[in-house]
Protein backbone atom coordinates (compact mmCIF):
# COMPACT_ATOMS: atom_id res chain seq x y z
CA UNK A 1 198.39 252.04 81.42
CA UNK A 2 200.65 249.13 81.15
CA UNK A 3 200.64 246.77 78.53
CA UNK A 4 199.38 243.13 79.46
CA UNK A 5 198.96 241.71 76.00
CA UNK A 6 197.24 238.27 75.96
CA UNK A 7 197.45 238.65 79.90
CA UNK A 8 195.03 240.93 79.82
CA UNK A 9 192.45 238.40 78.35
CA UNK A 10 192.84 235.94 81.55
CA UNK A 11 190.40 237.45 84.46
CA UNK A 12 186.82 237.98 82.05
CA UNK A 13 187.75 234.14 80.19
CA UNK A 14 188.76 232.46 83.83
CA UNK A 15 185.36 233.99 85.22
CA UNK A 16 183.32 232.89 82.15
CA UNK A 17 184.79 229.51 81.73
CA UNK A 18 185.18 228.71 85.80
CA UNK A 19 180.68 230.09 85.74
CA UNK A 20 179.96 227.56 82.63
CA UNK A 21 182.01 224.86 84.03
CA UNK A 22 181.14 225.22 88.27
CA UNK A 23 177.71 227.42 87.93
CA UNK A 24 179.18 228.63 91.00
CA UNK A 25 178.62 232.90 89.28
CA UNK A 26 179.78 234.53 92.21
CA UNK A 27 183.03 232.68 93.52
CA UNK A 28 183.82 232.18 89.39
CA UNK A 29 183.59 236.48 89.37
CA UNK A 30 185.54 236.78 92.09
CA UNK A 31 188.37 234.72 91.33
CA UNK A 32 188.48 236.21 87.74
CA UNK A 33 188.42 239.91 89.76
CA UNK A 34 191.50 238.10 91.78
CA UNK A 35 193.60 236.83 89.27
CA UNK A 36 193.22 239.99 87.33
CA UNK A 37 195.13 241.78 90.77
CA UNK A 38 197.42 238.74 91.01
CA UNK A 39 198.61 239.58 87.34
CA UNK A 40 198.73 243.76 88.22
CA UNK A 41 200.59 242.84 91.21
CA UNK A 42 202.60 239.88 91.22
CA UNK A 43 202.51 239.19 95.36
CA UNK A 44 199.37 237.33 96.14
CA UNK A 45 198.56 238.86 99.52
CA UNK A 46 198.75 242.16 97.93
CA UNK A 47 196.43 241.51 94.95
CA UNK A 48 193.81 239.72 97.49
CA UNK A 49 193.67 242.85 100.00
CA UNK A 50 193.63 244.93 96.36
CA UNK A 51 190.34 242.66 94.74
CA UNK A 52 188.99 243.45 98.56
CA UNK A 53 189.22 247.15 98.91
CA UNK A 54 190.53 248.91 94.51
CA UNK A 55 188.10 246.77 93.18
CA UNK A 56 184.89 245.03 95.48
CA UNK A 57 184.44 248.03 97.51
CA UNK A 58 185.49 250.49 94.58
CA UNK A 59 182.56 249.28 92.59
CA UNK A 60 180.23 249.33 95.32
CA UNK A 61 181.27 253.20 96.50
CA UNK A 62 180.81 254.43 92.97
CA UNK A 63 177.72 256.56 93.12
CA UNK A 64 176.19 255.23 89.52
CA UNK A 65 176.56 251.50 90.80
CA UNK A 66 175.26 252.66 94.58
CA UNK A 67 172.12 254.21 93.18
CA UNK A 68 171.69 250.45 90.89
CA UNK A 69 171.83 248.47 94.03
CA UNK A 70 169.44 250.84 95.85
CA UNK A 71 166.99 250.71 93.09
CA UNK A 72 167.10 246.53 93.16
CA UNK A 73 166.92 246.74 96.35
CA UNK A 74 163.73 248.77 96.27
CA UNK A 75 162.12 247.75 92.96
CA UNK A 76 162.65 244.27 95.41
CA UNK A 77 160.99 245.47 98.20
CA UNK A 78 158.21 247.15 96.34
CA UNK A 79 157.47 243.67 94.08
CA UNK A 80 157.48 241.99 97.82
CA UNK A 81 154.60 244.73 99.06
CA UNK A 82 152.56 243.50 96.01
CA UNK A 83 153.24 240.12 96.52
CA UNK A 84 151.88 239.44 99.67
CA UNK A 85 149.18 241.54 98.95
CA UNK A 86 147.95 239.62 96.07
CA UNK A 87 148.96 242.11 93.34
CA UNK A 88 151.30 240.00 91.73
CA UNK A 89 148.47 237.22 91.52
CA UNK A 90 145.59 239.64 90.00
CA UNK A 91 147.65 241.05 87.32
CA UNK A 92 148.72 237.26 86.90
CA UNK A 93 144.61 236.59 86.54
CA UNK A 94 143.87 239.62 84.23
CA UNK A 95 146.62 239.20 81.66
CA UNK A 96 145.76 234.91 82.01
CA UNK A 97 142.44 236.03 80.48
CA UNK A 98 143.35 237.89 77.72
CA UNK A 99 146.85 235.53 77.27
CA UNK A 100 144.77 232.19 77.11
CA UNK A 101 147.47 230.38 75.31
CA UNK A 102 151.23 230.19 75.30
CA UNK A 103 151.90 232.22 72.12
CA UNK A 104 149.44 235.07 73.66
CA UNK A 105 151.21 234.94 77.07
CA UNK A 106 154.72 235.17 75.23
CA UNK A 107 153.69 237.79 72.99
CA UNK A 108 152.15 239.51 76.37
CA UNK A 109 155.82 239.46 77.77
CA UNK A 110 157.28 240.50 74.68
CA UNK A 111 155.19 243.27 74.25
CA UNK A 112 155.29 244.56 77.61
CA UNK A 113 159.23 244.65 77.49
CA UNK A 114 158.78 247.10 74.24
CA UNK A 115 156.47 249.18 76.20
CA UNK A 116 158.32 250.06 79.14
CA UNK A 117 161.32 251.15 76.73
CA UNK A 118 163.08 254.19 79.00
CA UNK A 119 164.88 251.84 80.53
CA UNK A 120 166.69 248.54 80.22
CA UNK A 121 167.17 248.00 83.88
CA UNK A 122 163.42 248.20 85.04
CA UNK A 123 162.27 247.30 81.82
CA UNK A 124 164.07 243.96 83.09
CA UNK A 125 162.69 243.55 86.96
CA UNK A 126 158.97 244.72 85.85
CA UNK A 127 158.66 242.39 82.92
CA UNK A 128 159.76 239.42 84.75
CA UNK A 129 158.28 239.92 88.27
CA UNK A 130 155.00 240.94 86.32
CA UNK A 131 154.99 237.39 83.97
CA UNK A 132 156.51 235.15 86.13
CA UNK A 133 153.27 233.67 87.47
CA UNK A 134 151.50 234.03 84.58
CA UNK A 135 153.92 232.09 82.88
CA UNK A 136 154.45 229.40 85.17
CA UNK A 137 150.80 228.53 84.85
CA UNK A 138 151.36 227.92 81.69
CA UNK A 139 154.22 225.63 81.36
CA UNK A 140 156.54 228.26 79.61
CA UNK A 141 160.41 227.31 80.72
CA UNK A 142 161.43 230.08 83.09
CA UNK A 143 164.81 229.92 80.61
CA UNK A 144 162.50 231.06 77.84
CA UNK A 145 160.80 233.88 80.01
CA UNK A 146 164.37 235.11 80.72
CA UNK A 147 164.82 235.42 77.12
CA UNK A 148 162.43 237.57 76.51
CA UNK A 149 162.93 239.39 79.52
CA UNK A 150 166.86 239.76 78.50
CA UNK A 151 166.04 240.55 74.82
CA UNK A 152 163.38 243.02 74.99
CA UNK A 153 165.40 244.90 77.49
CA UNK A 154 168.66 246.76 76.04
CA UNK A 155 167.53 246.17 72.04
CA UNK A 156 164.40 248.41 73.09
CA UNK A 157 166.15 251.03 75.17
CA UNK A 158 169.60 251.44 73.05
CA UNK A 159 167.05 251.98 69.46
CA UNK A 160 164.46 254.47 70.95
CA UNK A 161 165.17 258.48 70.67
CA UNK A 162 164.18 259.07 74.18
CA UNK A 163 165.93 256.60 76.81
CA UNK A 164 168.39 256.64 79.30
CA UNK A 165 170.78 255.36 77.13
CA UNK A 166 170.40 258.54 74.88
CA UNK A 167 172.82 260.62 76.61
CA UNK A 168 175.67 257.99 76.76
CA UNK A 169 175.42 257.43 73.26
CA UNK A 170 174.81 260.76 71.57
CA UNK A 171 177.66 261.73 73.92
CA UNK A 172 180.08 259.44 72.41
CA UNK A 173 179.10 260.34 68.93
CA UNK A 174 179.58 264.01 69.30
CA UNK A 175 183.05 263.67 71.07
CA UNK A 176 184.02 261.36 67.65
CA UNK A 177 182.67 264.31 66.00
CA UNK A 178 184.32 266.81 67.89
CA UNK A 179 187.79 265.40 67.87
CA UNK A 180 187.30 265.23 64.10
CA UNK A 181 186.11 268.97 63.76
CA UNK A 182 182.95 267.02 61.84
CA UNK A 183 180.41 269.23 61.65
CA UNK A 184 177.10 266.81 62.29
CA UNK A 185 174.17 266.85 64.51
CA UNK A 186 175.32 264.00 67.13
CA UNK A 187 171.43 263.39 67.79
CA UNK A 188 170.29 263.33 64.51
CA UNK A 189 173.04 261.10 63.56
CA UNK A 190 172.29 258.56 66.71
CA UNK A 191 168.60 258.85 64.70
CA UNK A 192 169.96 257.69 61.39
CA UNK A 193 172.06 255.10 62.63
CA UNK A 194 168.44 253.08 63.95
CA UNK A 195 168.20 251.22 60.99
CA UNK A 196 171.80 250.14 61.04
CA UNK A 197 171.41 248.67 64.54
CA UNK A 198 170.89 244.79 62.58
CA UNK A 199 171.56 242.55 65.61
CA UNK A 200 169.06 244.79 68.11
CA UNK A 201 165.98 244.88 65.52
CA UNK A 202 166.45 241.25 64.18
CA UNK A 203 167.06 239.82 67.50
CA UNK A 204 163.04 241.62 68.49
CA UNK A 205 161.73 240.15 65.09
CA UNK A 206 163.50 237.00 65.75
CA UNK A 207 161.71 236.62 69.32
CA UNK A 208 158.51 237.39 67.41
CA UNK A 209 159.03 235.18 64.96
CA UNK A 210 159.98 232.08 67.43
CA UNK A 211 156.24 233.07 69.30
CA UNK A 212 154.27 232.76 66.66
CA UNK A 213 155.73 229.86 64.65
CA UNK A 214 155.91 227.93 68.17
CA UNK A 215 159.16 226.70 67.65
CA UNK A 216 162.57 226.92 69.63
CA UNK A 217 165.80 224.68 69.05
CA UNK A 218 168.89 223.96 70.77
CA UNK A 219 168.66 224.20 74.39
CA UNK A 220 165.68 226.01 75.03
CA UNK A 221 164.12 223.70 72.80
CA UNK A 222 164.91 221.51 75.61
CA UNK A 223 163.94 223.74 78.44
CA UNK A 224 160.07 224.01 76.63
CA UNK A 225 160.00 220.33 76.51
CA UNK A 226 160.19 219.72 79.80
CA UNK A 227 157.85 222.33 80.84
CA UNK A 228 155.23 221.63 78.62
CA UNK A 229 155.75 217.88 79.49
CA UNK A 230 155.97 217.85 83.21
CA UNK A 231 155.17 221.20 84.20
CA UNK A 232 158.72 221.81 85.66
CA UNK A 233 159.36 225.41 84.57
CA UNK A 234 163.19 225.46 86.39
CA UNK A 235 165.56 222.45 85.70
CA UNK A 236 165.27 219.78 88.67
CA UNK A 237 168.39 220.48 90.67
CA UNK A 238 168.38 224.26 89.50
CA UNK A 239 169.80 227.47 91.69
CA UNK A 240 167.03 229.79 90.62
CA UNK A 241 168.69 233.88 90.86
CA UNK A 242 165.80 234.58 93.45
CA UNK A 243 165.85 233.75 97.65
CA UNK A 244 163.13 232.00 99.06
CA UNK A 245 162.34 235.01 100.70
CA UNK A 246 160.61 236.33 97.28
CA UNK A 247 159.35 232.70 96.87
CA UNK A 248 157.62 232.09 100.44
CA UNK A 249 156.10 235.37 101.25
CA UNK A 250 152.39 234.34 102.24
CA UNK A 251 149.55 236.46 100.62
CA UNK A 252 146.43 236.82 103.14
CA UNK A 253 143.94 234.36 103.04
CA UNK A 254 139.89 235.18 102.35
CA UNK A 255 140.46 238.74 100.98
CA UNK A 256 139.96 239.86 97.04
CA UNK A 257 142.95 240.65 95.39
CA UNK A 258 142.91 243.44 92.99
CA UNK A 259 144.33 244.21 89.73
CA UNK A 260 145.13 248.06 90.73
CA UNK A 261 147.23 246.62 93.78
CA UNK A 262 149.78 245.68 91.09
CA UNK A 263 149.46 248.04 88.33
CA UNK A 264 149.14 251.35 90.12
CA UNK A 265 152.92 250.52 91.73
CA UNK A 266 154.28 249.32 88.35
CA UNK A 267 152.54 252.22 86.21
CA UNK A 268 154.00 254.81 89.23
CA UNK A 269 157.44 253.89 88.66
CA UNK A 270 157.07 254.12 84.76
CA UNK A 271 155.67 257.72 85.19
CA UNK A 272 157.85 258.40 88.06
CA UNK A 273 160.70 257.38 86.09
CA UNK A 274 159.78 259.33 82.83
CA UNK A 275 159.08 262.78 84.88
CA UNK A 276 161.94 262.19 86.74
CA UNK A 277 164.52 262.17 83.92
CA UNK A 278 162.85 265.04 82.32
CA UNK A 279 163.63 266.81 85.28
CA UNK A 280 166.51 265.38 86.66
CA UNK A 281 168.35 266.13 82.90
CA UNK A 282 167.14 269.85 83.21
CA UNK A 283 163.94 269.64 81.50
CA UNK A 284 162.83 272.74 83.66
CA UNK A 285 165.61 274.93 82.30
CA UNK A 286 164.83 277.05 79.00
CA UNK A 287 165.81 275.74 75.36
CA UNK A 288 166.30 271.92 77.02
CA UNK A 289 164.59 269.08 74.51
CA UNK A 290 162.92 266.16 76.02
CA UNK A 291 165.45 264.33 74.12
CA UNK A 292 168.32 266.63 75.83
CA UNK A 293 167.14 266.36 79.09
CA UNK A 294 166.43 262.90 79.06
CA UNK A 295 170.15 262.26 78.03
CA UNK A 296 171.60 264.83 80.89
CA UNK A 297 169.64 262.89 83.36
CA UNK A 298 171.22 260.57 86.03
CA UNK A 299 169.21 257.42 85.75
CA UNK A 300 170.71 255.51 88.66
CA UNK A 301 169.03 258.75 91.30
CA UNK A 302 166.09 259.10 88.86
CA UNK A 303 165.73 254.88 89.20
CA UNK A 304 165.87 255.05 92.87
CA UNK A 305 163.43 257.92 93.20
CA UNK A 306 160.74 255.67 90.76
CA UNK A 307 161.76 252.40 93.24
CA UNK A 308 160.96 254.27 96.32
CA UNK A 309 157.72 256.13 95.13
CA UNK A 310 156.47 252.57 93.85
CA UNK A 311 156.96 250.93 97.05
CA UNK A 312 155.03 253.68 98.87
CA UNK A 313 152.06 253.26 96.18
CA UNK A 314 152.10 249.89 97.02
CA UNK A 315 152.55 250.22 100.82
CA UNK A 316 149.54 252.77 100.82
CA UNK A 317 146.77 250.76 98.71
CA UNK A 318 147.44 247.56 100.83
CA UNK A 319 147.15 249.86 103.88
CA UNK A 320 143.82 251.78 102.76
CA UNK A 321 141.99 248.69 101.32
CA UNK A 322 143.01 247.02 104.55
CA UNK A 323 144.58 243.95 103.49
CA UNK A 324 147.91 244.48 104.98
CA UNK A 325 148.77 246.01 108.43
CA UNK A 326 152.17 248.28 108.35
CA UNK A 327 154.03 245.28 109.94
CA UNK A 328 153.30 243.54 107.70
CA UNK A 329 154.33 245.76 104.73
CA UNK A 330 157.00 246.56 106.57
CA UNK A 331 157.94 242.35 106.61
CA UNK A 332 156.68 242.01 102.92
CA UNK A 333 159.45 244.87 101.65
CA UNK A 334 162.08 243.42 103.83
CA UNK A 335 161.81 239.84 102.19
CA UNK A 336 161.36 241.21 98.38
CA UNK A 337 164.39 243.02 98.88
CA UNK A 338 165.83 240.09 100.42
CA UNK A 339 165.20 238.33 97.19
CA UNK A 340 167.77 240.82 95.61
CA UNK A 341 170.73 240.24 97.78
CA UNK A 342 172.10 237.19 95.17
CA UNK A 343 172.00 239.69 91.83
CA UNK A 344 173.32 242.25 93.91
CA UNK A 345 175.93 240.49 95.20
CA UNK A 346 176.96 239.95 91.46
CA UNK A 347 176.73 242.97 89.90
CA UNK A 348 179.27 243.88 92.55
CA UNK A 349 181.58 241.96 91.04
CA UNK A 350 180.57 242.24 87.71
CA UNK A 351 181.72 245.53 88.16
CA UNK A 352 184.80 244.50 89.59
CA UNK A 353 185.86 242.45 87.11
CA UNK A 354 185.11 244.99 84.40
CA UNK A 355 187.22 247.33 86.28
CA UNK A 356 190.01 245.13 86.41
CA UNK A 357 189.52 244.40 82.35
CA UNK A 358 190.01 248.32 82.40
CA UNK A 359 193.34 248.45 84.38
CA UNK A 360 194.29 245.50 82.51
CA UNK A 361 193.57 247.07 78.97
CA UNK A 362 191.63 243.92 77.76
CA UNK A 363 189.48 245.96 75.48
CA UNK A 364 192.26 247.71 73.52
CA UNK A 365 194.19 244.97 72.95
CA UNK A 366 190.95 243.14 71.50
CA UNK A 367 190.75 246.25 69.13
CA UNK A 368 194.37 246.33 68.18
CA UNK A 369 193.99 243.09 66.63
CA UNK A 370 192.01 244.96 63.97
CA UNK A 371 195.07 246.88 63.02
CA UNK A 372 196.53 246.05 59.83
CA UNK A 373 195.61 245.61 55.89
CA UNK A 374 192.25 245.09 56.10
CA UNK A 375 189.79 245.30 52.90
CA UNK A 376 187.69 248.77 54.62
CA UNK A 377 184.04 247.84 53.15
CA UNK A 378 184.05 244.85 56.10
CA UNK A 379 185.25 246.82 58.51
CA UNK A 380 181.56 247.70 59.75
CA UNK A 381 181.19 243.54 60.36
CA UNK A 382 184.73 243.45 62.19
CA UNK A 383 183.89 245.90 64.28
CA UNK A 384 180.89 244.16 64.89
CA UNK A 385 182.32 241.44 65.69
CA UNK A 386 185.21 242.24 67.65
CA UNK A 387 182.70 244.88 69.92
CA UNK A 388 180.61 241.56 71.19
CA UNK A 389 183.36 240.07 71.64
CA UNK A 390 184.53 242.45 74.03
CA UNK A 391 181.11 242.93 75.38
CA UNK A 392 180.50 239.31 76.19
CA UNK A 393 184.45 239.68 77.79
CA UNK A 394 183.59 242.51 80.27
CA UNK A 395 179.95 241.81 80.41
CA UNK A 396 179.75 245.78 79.96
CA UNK A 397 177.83 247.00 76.47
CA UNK A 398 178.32 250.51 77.81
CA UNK A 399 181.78 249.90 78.77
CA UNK A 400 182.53 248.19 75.08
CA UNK A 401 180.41 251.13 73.41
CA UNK A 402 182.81 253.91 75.39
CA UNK A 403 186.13 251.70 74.23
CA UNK A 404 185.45 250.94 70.82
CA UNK A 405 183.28 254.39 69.98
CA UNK A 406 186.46 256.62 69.98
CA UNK A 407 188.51 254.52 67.74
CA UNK A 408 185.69 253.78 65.11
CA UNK A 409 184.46 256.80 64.24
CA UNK A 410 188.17 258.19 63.70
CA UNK A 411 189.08 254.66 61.85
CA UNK A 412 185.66 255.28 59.58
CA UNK A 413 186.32 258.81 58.98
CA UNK A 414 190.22 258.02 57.47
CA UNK A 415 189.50 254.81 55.29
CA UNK A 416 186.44 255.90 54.09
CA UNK A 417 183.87 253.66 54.45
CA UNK A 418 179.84 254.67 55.56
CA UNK A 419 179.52 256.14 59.25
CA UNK A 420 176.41 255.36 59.79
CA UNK A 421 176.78 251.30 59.65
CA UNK A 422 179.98 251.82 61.38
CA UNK A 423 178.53 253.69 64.30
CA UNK A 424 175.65 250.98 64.09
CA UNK A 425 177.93 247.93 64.54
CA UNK A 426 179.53 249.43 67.69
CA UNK A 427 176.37 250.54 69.70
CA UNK A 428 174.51 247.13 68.80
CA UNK A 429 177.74 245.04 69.61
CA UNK A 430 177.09 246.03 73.12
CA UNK A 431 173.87 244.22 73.13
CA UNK A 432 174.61 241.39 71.32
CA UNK A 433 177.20 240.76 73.53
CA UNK A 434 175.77 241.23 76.75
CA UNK A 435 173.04 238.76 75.57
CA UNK A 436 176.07 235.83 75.72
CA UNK A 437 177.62 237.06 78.68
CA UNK A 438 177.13 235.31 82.24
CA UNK A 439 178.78 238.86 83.28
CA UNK A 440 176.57 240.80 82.12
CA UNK A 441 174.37 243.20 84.25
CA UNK A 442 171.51 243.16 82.30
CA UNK A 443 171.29 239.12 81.98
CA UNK A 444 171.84 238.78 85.85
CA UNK A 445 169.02 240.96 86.43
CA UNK A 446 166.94 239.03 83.91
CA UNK A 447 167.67 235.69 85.28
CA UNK A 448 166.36 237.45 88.61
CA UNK A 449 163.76 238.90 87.66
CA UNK A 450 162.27 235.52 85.89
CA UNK A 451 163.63 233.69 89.07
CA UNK A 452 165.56 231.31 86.86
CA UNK A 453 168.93 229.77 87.29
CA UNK A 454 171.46 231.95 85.65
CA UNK A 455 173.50 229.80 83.71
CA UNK A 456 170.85 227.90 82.49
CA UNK A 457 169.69 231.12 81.35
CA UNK A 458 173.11 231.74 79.67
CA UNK A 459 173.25 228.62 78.05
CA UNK A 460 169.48 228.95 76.46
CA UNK A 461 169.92 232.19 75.06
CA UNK A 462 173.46 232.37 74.06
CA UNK A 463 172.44 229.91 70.22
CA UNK A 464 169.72 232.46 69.72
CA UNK A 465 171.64 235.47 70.24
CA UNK A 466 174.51 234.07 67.93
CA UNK A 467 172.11 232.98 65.41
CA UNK A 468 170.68 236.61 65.70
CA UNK A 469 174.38 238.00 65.41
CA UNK A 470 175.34 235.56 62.89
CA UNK A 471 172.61 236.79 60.47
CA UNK A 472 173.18 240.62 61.47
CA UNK A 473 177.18 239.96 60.73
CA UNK A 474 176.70 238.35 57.50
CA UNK A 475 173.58 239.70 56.02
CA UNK A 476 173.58 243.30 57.57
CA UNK A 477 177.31 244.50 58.26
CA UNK A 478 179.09 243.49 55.55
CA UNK A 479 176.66 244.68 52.85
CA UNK A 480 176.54 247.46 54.45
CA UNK A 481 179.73 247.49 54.50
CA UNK A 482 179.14 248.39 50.53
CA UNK A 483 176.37 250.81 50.96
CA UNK A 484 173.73 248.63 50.28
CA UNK A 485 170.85 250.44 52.05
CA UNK A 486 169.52 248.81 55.73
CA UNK A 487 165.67 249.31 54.65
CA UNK A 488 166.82 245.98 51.76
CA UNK A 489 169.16 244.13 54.48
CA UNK A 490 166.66 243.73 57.38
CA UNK A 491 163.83 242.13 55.22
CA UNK A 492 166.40 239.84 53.81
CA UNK A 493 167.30 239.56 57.57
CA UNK A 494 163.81 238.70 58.51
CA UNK A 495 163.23 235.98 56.04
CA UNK A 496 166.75 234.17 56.97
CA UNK A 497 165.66 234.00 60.64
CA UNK A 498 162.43 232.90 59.49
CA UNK A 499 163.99 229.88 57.45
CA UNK A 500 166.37 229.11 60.56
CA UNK A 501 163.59 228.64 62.96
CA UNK A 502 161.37 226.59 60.10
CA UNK A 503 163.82 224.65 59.45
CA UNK A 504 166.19 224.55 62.47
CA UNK A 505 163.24 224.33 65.30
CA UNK A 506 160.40 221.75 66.40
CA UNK A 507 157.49 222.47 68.56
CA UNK A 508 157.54 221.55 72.43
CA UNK A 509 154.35 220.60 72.22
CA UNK A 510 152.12 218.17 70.43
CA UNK A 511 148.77 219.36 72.55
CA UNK A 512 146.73 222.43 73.07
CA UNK A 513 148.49 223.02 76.90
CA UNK A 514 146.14 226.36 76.94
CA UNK A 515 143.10 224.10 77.06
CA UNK A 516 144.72 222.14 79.47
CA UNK A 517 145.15 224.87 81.80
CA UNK A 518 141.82 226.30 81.31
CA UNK A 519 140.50 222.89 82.11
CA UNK A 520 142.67 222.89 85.31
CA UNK A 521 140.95 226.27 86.63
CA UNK A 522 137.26 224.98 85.83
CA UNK A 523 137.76 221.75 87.81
């Protein structure tokens, strides 16, 4: 690979800077994919025909990002099945009567996204397709459903022992261990390093802690203003991440919706989707863990297997109860997956511009800045630091994870300092990164599942992920750093964020807007 230096840094920051300044995502992603080529190869011409067919069309033959668009695709088409038959608007009605105010209906969301926690990506399109409604009606921001949509998503699935993140990262940790001839359980180690992961477990105590104290600040404080005050859940002017296709599907009139038309689909993909990694990873096969087999699995087939299965629930229970004909269900998955075509279109290049940050080398040469004298205790927070960094560069936490993973454990092992925080630092950086990135795959799919426009997503949740990070830096990593013991760090943790949000935030409300909705349904 050739060495770009500060070159290297141009394609990620022009895409980034061009999305924040234009909110134009997908022409910003593209042109950062093209001036990445330009850079590899000098003649124009060549480098567009190169972003075209090495990098556009590279991402989208890969069979892992194939199987992703499938699955949106479907998970789509199945949310536009229960749609238009009036799924989406029981479950909306049964969780509205046990959520009757907005810190129940946030916790609701919340909650759900640290249920469904085998995977980040439907955690993601279920959460927000499910709560969309629910929180519409009652005047919670879309931007602030997207957060907790985005948050709940990857912090949940990179913690838990059984995920389909589990393979990628107890993979990385044994190779560290290999190439070191250490002789450690990889998966017991991934186990111990839980209560080093600061940013992901603050950043889910930090959404709890901004439900129940009713207070935001900063942007979103902004977003729940409006909201509460005029009932506009988007920003006037606003490019929601959703077609009107998803939008303008019509449900059938006189019939009576019910609550199994949503959740049968949505609880068939969770068990599809936890059956199918056991046995996709080789759970069938003699001596093979749960834990083992749901890290061998292939989650992008195993995803698009769940999609598929959900739609046909949901096809089939509109058919039987005889509220939608088969042209019908036929027209109601075409639109839903319709509604995907915008996300799709940019995790395309998402991917493309992460693969040109590969060619390019962007990630190493972030990491080589840490070379040097460097005091070793804060290496945990500069790794940290520098892995977010990266992340929110590439919009890729498994891409920054795979990077930075072989050079930390090796840099942790010859200075000395505690493996466990180091290890930590590097597979939360991923998340905390992808929270700030407008690249990232994971906040794309959260600003369409919520329906919300994505930058304005971005720009919402970007202060509360850095305040997150800021406290996880500070009061986690570098004591840690140490050896100062995690289970003392994240209550100390808890009670900064707590402070922050008394002190920092104000309330978007100065009425009871529950009441007011109720009052709106009994006139």
């Amino acid at each position: 690979m050739d060495n770009y230096g500060i070159l290297s840094l141009i394609p990620p920051m022009l895409a980034i800077l061009l999305a924040w300044w234009s909110k134009e995502v997908i022409l910003s992603l593209f042109l950062g994919v093209f001036a990445g080529a330009v850079i590899i190869n000098i003649n124009p011409i060549t480098a567009f025909m190169h972003t075209l067919d090495n990098y556009i069309l590279a991402s989208l033959a890969d069979s892992w990002n194939a199987g992703i668009i499938l699955f949106l695709l479907a998970m789509g088409g199945m949310i536009g099945i229960i749609n238009k038959a009036g799924g989406i608007l029981a479950i909306g009605e049964y969780v509205a009567r046990k959520a009757q105010s907005i810190r129940k209906t946030q916790f609701a969301a919340w909650l759900m996204g640290v249920l469904i926690f085998f995977d980040d990506y439907a955690n993601t399109l279920i959460v927000g397709n499910t709560m969309r409604p629910i929180t519409d009606r009652m005047k919670i921001s879309r931007e602030k459903l997207a957060f907790l949509v985005d948050l709940t998503a990857a912090a949940v699935s990179s913690i838990v022992p059984i995920s389909t993140w589990i393979a990628f990262e107890v993979g990385l940790i044994k190779d560290g261990f290999d190439a070191l001839n250490i002789e450690l359980n990889a998966y017991a180690t991934f186990v111990q390093t839980i209560p080093f992961r600061f940013y992901s477990i603050l950043a889910l105590v930090f959404a709890l802690i901004i439900i129940f104290s009713g207070k935001d600040f900063g942007p979103m404080l902004a977003a729940e203003k409006r909201a509460r005050k005029t009932g506009e859940t988007l920003r006037p002017g606003s490019t929601p991440m959703v077609s009107q296709e998803m939008e303008e599907i019509e449900q059938p009139e006189g019939q009576s919706f019910s609550f199994s038309n949503s959740f049968l689909p949505i609880l068939g993909v969770i068990v599809i989707t936890i059956i199918g990694l056991w046995y996709n990873g080789g759970g069938m096969t003699e001596g093979t863990s749960i834990q083992d087999a749901f890290g061998n699995a292939d989650a992008s087939i195993v995803l698009l297997w769940a999609a598929i299965s959900g739609s046909l629930i949901a096809g089939i229970l509109a058919l039987s109860r005889r509220i939608l004909n088969i042209s019908e269900i036929l027209n109601g998955w075409i639109d839903g997956a319709k509604s995907m075509f915008i996300a799709c279109m940019i995790l395309i290049l998402a991917w493309s511009i992460g693969s040109i940050t590969e060619d390019l080398g962007t990630a190493n040469y972030i990491v080589g800045i840490l070379e040097g004298n460097i005091m070793p205790e804060i290496v945990p927070m500069l790794l940290f630091i520098i892995s977010s960094f990266i992340a929110f560069t590439i919009g890729s936490s498994w891409g920054t994870v795979a990077i930075v993973m072989p050079l930390a454990i090796p840099l942790a092992n010859s200075i000395g300092i505690p493996m466990l925080p180091t290890i930590g630092a590097v597979l939360t950086a991923g998340v905390m990164g992808d929270h700030c990135s407008p690249i990232s795959d994971t906040t794309i799919m959260s600003s369409t599942a919520s329906a919300v426009d994505h930058m304005d997503h971005v720009k919402t949740q970007m202060p509360y992920a850095l305040t997150v990070g800021s406290v996880a830096a500070l009061f986690g990593f570098l004591p840690a750093g140490f050896g100062i013991s995690a289970f003392y760090l994240l209550p100390i943790g808890t009670l900064i964020l707590y402070l922050i949000v008394n002190f920092a935030g104000s309330k978007a409300e100065n009425e009871d807007v529950s009441s007011e909705v109720q009052n709106t349904k009994t006139a």
